[in-house]
C-alpha atoms as a PDB file:
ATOM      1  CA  UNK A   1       9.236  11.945  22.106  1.00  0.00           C
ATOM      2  CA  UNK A   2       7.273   8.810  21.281  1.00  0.00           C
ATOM      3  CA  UNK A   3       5.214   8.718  17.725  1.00  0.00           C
ATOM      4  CA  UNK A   4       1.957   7.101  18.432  1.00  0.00           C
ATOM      5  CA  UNK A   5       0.670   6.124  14.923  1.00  0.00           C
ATOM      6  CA  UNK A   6      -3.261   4.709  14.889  1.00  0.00           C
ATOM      7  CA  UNK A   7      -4.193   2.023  12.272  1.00  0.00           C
ATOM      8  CA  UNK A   8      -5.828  -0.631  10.494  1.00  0.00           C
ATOM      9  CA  UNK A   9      -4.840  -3.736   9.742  1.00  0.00           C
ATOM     10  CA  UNK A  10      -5.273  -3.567   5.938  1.00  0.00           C
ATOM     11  CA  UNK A  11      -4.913   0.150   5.414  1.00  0.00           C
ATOM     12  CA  UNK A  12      -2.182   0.385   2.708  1.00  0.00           C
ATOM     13  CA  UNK A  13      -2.032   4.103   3.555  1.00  0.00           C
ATOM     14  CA  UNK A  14      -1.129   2.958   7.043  1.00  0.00           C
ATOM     15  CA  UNK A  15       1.514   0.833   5.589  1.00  0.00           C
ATOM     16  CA  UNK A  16       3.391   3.891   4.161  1.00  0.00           C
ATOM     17  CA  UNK A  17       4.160   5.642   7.889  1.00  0.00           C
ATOM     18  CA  UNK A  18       4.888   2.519   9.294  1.00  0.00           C
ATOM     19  CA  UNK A  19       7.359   1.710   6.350  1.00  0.00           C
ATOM     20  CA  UNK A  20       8.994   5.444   6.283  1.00  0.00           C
ATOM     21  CA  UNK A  21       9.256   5.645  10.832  1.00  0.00           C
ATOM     22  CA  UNK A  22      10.864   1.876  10.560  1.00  0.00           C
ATOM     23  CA  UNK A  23      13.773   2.895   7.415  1.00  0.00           C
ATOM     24  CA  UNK A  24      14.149   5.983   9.749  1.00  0.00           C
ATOM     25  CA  UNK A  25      14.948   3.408  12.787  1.00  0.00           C
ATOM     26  CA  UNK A  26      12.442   5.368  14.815  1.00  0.00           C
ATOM     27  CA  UNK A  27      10.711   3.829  17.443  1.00  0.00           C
ATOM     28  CA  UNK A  28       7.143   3.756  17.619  1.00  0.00           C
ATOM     29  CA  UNK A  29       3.706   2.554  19.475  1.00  0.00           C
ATOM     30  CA  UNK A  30       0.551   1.359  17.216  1.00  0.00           C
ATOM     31  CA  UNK A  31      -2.620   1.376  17.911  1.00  0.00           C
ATOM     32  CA  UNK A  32      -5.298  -0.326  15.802  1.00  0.00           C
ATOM     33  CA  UNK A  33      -8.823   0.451  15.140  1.00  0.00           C
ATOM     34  CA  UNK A  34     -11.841  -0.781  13.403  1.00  0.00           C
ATOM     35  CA  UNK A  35     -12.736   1.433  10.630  1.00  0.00           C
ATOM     36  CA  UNK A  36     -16.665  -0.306  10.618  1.00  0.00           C
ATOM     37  CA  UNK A  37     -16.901   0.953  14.429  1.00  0.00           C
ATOM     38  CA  UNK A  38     -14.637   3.753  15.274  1.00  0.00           C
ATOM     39  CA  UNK A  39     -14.459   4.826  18.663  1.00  0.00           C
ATOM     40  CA  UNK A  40     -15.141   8.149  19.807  1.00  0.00           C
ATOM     41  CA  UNK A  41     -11.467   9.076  20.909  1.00  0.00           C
ATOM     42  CA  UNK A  42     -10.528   8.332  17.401  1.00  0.00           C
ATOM     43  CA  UNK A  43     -13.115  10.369  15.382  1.00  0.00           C
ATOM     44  CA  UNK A  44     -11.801  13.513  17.905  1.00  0.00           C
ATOM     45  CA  UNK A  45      -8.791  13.175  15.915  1.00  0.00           C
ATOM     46  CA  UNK A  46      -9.542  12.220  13.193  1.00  0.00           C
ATOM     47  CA  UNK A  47     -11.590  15.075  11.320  1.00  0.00           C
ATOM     48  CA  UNK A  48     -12.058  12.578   8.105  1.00  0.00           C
ATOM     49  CA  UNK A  49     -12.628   9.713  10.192  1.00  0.00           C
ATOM     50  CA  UNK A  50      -9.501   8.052   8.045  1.00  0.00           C
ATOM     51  CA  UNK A  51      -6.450   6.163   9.499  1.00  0.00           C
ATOM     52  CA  UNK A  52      -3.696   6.524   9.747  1.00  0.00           C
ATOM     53  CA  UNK A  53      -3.316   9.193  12.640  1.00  0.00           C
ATOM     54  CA  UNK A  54       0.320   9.949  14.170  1.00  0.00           C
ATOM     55  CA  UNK A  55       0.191  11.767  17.476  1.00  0.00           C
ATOM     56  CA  UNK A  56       3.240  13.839  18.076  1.00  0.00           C
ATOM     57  CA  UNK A  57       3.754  15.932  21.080  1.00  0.00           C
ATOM     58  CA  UNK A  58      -0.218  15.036  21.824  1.00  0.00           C
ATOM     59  CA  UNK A  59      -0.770  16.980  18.357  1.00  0.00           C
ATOM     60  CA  UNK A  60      -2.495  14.255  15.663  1.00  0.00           C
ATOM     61  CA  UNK A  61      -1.850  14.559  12.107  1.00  0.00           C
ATOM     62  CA  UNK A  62      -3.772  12.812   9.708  1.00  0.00           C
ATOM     63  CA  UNK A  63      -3.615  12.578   6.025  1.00  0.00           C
ATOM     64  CA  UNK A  64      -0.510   9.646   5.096  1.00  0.00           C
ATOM     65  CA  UNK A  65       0.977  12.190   2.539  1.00  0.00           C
ATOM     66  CA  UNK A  66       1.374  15.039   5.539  1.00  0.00           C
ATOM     67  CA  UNK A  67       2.435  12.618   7.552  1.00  0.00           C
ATOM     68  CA  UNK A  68       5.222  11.508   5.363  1.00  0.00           C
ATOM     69  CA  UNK A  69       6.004  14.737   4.737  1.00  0.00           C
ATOM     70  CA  UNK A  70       6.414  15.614   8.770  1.00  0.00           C
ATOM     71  CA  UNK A  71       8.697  12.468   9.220  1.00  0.00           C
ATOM     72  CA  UNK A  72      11.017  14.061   6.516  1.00  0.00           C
ATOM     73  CA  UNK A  73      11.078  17.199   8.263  1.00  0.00           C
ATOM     74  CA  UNK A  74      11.833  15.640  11.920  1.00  0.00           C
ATOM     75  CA  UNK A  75      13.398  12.451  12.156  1.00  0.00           C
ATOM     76  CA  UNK A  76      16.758  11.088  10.573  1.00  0.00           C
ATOM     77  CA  UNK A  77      17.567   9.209   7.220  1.00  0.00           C
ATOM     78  CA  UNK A  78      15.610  11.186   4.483  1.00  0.00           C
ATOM     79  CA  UNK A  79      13.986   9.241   2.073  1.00  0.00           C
ATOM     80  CA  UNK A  80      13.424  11.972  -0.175  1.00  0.00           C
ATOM     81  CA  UNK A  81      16.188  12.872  -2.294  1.00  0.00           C
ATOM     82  CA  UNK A  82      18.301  15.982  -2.056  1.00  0.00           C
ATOM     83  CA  UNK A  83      17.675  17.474  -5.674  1.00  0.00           C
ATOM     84  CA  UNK A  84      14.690  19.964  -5.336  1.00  0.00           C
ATOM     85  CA  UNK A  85      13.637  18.769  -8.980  1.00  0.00           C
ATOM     86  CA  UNK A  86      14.144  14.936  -8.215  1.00  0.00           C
ATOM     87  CA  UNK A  87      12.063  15.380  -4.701  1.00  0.00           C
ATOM     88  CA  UNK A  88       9.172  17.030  -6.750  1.00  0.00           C
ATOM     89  CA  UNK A  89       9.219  14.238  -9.204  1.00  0.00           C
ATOM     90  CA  UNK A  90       9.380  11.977  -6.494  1.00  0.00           C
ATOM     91  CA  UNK A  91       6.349  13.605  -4.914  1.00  0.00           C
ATOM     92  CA  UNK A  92       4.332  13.353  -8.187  1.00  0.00           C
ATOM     93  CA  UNK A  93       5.164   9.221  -8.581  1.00  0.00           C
ATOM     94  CA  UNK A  94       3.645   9.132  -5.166  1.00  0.00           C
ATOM     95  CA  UNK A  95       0.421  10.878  -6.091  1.00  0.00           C
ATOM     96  CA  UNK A  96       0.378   7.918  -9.190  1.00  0.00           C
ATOM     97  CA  UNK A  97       0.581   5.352  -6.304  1.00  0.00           C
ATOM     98  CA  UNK A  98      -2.641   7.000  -4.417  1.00  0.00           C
ATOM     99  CA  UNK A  99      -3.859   6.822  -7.941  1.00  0.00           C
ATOM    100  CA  UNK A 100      -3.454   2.946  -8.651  1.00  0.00           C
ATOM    101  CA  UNK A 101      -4.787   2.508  -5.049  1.00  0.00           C
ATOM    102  CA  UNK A 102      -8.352   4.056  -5.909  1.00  0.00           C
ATOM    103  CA  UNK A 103      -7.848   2.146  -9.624  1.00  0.00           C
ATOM    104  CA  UNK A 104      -6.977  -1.119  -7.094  1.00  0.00           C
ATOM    105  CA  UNK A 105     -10.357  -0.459  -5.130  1.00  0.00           C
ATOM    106  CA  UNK A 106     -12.161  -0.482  -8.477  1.00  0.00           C
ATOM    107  CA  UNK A 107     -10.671  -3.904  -9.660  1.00  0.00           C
ATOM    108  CA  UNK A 108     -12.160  -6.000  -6.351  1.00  0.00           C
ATOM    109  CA  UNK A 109     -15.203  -3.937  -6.445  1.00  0.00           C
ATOM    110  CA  UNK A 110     -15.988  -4.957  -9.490  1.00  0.00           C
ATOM    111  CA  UNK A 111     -19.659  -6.724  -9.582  1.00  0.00           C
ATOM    112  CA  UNK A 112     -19.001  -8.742 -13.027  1.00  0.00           C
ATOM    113  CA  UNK A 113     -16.260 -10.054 -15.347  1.00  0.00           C
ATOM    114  CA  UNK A 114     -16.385  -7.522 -17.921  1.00  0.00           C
ATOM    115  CA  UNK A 115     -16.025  -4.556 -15.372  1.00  0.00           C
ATOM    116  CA  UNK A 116     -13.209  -6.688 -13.876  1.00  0.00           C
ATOM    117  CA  UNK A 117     -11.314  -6.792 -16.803  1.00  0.00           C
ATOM    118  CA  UNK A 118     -11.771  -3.203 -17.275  1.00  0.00           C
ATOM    119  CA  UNK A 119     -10.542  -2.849 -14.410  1.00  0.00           C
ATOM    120  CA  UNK A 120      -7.471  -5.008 -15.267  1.00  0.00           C
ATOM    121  CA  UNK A 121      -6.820  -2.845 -18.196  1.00  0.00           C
ATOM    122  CA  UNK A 122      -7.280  -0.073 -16.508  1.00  0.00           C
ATOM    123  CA  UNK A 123      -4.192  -0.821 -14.057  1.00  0.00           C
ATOM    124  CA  UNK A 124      -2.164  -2.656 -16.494  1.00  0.00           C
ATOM    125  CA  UNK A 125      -1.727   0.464 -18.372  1.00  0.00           C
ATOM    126  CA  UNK A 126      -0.375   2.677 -15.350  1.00  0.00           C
ATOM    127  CA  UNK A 127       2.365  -0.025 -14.646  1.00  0.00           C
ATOM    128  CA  UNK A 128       2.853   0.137 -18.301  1.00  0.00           C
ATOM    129  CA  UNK A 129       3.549   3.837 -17.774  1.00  0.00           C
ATOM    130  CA  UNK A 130       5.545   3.050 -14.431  1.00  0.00           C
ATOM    131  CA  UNK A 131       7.926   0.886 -16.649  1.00  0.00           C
ATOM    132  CA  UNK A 132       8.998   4.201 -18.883  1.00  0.00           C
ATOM    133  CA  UNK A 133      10.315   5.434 -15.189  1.00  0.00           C
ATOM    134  CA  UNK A 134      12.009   3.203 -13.600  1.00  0.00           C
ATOM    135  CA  UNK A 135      15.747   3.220 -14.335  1.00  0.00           C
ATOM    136  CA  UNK A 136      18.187   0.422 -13.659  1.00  0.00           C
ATOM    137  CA  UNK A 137      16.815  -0.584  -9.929  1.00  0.00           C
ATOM    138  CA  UNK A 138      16.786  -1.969  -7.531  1.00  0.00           C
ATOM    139  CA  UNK A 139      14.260   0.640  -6.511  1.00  0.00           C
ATOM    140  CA  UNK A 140      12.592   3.457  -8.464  1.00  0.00           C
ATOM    141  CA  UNK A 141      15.198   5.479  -8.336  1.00  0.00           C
ATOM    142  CA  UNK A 142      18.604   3.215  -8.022  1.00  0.00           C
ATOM    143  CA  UNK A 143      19.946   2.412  -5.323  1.00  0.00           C
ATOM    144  CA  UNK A 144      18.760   4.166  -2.709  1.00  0.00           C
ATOM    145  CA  UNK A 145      15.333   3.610  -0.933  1.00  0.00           C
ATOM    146  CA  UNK A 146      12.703   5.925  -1.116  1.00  0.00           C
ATOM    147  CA  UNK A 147       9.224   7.019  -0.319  1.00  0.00           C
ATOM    148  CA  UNK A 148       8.103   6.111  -3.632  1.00  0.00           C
ATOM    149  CA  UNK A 149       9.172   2.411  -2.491  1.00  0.00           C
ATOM    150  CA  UNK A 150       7.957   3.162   0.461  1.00  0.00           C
ATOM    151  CA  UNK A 151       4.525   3.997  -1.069  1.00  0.00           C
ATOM    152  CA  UNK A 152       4.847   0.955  -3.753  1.00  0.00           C
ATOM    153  CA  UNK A 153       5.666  -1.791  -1.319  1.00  0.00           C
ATOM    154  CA  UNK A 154       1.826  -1.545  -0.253  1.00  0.00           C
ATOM    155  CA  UNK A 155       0.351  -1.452  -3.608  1.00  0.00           C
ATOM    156  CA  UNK A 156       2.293  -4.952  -4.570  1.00  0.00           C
ATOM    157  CA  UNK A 157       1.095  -6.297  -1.254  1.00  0.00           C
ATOM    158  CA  UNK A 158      -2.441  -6.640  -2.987  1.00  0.00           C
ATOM    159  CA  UNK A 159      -1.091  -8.704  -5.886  1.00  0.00           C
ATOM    160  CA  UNK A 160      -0.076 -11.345  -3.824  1.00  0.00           C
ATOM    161  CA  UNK A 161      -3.547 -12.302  -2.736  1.00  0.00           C
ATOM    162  CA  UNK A 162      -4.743 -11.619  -6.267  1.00  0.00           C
ATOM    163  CA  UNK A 163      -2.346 -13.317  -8.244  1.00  0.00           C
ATOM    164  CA  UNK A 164      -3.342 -16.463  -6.257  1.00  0.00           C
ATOM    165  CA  UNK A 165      -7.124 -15.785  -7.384  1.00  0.00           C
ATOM    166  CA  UNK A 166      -7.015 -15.280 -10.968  1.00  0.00           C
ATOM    167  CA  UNK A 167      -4.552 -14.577 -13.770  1.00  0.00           C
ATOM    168  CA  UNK A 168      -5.133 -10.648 -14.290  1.00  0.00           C
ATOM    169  CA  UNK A 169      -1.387 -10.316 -16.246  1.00  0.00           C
ATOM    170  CA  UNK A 170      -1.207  -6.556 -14.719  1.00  0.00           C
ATOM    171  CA  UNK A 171       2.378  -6.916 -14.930  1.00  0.00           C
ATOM    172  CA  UNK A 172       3.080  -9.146 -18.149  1.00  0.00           C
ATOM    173  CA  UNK A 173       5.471  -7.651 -20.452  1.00  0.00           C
ATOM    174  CA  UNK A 174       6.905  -5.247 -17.681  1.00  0.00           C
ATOM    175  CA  UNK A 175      10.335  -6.796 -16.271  1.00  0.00           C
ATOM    176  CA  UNK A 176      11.500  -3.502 -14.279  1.00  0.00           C
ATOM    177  CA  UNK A 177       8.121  -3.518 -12.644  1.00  0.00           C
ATOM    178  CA  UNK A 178       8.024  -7.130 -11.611  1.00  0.00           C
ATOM    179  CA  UNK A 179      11.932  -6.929 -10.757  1.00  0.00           C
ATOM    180  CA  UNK A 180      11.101  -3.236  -8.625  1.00  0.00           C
ATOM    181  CA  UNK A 181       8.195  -5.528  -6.918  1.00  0.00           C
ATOM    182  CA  UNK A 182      10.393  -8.541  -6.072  1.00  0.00           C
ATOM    183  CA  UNK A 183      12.860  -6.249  -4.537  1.00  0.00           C
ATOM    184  CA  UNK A 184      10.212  -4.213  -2.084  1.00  0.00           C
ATOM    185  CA  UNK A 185       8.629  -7.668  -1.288  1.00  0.00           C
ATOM    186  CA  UNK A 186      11.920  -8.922   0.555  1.00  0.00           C
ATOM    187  CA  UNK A 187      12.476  -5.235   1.858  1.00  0.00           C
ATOM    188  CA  UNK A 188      11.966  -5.260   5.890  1.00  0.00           C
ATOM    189  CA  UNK A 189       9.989  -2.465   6.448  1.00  0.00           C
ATOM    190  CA  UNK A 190       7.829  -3.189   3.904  1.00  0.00           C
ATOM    191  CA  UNK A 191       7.249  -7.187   5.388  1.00  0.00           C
ATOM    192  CA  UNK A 192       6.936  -5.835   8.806  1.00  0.00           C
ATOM    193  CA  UNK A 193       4.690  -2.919   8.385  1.00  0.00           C
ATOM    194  CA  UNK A 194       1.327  -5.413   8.223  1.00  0.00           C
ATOM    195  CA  UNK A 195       0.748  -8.297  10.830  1.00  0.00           C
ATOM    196  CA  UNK A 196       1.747 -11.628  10.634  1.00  0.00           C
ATOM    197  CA  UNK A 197      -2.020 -12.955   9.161  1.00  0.00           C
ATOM    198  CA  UNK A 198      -2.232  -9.927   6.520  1.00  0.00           C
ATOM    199  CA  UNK A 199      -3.194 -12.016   3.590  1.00  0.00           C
ATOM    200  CA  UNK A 200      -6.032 -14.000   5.297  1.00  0.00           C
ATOM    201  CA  UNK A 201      -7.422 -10.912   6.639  1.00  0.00           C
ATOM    202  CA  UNK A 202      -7.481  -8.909   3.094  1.00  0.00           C
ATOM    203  CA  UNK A 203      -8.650 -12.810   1.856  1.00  0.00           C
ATOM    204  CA  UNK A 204     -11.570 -12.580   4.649  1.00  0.00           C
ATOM    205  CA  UNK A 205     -12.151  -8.699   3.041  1.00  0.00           C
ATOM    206  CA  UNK A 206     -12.210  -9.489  -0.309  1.00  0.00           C
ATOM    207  CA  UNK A 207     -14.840 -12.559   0.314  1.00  0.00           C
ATOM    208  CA  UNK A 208     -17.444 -10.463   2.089  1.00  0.00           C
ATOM    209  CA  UNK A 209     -17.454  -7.705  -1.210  1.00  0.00           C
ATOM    210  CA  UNK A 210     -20.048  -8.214  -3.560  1.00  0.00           C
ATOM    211  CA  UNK A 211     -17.912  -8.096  -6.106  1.00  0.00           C
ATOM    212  CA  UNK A 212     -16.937 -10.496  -8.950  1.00  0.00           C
ATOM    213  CA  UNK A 213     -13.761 -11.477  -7.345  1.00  0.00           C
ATOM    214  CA  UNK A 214     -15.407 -12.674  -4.049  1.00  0.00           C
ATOM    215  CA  UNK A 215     -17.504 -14.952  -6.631  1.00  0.00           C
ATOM    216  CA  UNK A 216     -14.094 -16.189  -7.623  1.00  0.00           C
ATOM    217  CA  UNK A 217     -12.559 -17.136  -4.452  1.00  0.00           C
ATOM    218  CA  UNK A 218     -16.306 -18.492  -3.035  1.00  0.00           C
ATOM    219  CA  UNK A 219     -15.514 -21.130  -6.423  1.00  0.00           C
ATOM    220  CA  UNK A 220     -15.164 -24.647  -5.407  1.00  0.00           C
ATOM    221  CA  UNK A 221     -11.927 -24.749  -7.362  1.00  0.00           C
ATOM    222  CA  UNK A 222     -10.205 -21.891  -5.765  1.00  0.00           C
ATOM    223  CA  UNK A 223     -11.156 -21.648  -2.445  1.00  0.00           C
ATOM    224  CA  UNK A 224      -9.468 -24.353  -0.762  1.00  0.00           C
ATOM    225  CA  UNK A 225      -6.123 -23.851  -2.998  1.00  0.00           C
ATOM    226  CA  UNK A 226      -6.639 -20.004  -1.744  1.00  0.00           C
ATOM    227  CA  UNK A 227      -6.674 -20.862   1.457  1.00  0.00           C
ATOM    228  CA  UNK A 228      -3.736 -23.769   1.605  1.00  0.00           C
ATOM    229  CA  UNK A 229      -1.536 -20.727  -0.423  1.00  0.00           C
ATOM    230  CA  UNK A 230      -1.888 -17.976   2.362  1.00  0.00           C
END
């Protein structure tokens, strides 16, 4: 049986299938979209008109945390542990990563300074709380790899566009967080789950928001350091 998972180039949800199928060494094909003019055979199945799909067995399944969830139940090397209390804690952290994601959207959607470093706050504080959690590493829960890396690894992804844009100290004061992020930045899966030209692509979406940040990088200053960096 070959997976078929549909995607988009920046979709961090995306990111976590393609991360979970490649620590599971399954083999899969990829198809990508554009979400700003979906075609029809992808809004047949896609009811919510969201990547990513997987098609198994011609059946799609949309919705990453299902997905996940379907990849635990059929293909090898679980990434979930094998405690039933651990596994539901696990499945909680991962809701808190959906949760920084929409927090994430807020921060380069915001349309002045002030909101921005709201914004800033506003995720700052949830790492904060992430720090209480994680134990002695490398990954949230030791040693062993797991989907809450899995859906982590995109999150951090972001920062390395915005870090080279402005200093937003998210993670100051937070060494397990920032040592947890070093560690899923070298992680395979994680570096191959996005294309080669990821950061000038979320660079190119991040300009065209009328936002506060895409006032940043449009600066004279920033914009040609921005561009030399990625």
């Amino acid at each position: 049986m070959t997976l078929h998972l549909i995607s988009h180039h920046l979709c961090p949800y995306v990111q976590r299938a393609a991360i979970s199928l490649a620590e599971k060494g399954v083999l899969f094909d990829r198809t990508y979209i554009d979400l700003s003019n979906k075609p029809d055979w992808f809004l047949k199945i896609s009811p919510l008109g969201k990547t990513p799909v997987l098609v198994a067995e011609n059946t799609p399944i949309f919705e990453s945390a299902v997905i996940l969830e379907y990849l635990e139940d059929t293909q090898p090397n679980p990434l979930h542990p094998n405690n039933p209390l651990t596994r539901a804690r696990d499945r909680a952290w991962v809701e808190f990563g959906s949760a920084i994601l929409n927090d994430i959207a807020g921060f380069y959607n915001a349309d002045n300074s002030e909101n921005l470093s709201k914004k800033s706050i506003a995720l700052s504080e949830k790492f904060t709380r992430l720090e209480t959690e994680i134990g002695e590493g490398p990954y949230f829960n030791g040693a062993d790899f797991s989907l809450v890396d899995a859906v982590f690894g995109p999150v951090f992804r972001y920062f390395d566009v915005f870090d080279q844009i402005l200093d937003h100290s998210v993670f100051e004061g937070k060494p397990k967080v920032a040592h947890w992020r070093a560690m899923l930045t070298k992680r395979p899966s994680i570096v191959e789950a996005v294309s080669s030209d990821y950061n000038n692509q979320l660079l190119e979406f991040l300009k065209n928001r009328d936002s506060h940040l895409a006032a940043l990088i449009a600066s004279a200053n920033l914009a040609p350091a921005l561009s030399n960096a990625l």
